[in-house]
Protein backbone atom coordinates (compact mmCIF):
# COMPACT_ATOMS: atom_id res chain seq x y z
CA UNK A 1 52.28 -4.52 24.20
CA UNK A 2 50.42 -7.60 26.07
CA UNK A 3 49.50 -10.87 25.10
CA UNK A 4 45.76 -11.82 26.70
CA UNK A 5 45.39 -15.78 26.93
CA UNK A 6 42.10 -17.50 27.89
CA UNK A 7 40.47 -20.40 27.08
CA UNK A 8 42.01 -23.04 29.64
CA UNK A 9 39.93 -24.92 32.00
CA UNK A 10 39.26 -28.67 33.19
CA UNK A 11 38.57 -31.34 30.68
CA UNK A 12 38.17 -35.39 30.71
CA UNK A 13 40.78 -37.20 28.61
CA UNK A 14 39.91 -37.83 24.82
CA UNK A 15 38.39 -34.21 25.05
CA UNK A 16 39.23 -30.93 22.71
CA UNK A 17 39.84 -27.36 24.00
CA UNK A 18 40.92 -24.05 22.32
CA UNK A 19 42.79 -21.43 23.98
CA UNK A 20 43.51 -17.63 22.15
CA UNK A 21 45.82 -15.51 22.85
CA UNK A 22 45.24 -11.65 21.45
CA UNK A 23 47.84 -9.04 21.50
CA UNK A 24 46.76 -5.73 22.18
CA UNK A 25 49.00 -2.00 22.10
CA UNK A 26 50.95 -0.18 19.36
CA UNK A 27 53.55 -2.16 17.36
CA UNK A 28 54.50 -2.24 13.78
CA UNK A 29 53.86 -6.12 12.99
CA UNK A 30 54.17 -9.91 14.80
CA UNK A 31 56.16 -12.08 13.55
CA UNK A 32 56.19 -15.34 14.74
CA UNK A 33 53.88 -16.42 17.57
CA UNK A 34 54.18 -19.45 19.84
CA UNK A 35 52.20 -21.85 22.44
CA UNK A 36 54.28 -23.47 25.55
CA UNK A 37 53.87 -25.42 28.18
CA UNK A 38 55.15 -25.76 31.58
CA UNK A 39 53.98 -28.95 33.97
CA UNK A 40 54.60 -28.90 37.69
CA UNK A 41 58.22 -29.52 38.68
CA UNK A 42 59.24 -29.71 34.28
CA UNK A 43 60.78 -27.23 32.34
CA UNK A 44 59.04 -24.93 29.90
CA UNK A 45 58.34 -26.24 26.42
CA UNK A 46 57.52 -25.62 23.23
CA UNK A 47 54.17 -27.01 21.90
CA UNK A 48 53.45 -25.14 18.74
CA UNK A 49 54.80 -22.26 16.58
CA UNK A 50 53.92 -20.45 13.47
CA UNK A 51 55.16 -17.91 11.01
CA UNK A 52 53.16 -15.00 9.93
CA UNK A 53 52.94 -16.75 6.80
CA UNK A 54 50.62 -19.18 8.60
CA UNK A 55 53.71 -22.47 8.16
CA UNK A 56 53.56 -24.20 11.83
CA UNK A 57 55.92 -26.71 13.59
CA UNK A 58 54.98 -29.03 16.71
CA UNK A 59 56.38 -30.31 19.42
CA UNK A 60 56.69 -34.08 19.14
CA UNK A 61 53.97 -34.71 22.12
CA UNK A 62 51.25 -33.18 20.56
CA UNK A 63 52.25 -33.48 16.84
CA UNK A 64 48.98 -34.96 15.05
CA UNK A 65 46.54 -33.99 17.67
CA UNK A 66 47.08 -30.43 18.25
CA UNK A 67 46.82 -27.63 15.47
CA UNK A 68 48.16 -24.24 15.91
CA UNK A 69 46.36 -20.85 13.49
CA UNK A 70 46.00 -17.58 13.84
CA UNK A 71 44.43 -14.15 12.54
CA UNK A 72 47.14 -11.52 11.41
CA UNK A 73 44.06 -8.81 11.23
CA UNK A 74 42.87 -9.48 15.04
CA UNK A 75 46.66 -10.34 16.01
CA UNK A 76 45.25 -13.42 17.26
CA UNK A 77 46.93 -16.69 17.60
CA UNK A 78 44.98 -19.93 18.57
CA UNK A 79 45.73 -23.45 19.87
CA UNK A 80 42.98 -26.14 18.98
CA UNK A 81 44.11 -29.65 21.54
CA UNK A 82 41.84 -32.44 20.50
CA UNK A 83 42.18 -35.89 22.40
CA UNK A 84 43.66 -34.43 25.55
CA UNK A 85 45.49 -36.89 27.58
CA UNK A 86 46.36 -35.75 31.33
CA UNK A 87 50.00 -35.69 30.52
CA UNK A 88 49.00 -32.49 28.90
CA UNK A 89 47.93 -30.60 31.89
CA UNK A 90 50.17 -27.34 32.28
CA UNK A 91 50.20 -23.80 32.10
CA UNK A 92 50.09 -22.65 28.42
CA UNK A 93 51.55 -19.32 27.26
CA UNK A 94 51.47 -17.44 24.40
CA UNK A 95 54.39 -15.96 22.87
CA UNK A 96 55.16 -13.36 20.17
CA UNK A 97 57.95 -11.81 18.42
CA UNK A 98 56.32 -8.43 18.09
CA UNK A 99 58.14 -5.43 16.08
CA UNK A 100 57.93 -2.06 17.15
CA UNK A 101 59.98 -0.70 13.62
CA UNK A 102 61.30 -3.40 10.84
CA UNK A 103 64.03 -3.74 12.74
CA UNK A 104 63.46 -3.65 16.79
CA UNK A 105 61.64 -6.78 18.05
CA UNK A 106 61.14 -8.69 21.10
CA UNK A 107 59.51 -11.81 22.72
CA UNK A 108 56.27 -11.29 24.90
CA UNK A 109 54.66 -13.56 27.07
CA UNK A 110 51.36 -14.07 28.03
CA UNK A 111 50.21 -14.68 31.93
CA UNK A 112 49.42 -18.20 31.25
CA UNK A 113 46.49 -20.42 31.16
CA UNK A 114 45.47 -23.15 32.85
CA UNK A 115 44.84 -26.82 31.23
CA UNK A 116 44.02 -29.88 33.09
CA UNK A 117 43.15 -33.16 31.60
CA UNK A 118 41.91 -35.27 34.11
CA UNK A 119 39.00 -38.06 34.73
């Protein structure tokens, strides 16, 4: 199973971006799938996450400005920033708790994308 990111790129403050992230491979279902960030020389953390249900929690940072969806039919999760400020420039991965039987799940990782807010 692999998770495919892209979307990243360069961007001036106050502007939106979407990144994707699509699972590919054999697996029974996904459970819950994830954004996070990591900044230069700061520790990995959580942006977004969401339930297969579609119910989504933030990270306080981007609460209010970023919104997290995604397709169970194209195992596709999303990540929609609007009014990017540069202390959001980082790598963003993808995550997913992906099933192989009902009961025999893991976490995957993406390779990461790149996001830089900057003027």
């Amino acid at each position: 199973v692999q998770l495919q990111a892209s979307g990243g790129g360069l961007v001036q403050p106050g502007e939106s971006l979407g990144l994707s992230c699509a699972a590919s491979g054999s697996f029974y279902n996904i459970r819950s799938m994830a954004w996070y960030r990591q900044a230069p020389a700061k520790q990995r953390e959580l942006v977004a996450t969401i339930t297969a249900g579609g119910s989504a929690k933030y990270g306080n940072s981007v609460e209010g400005r970023f919104t997290i969806s995604r397709n169970n039919a194209k195992n596709t999760v999303y990540l929609q920033m609007n009014s990017l400020v540069p202390e959001d420039t980082a790598v963003y991965y993808c995550n997913a708790n992906v099933y192989e039987d009902m009961w025999t799940g893991r976490a995957i990782w993406g390779q990461g994308t790149l996001v830089t807010v900057s003027s």
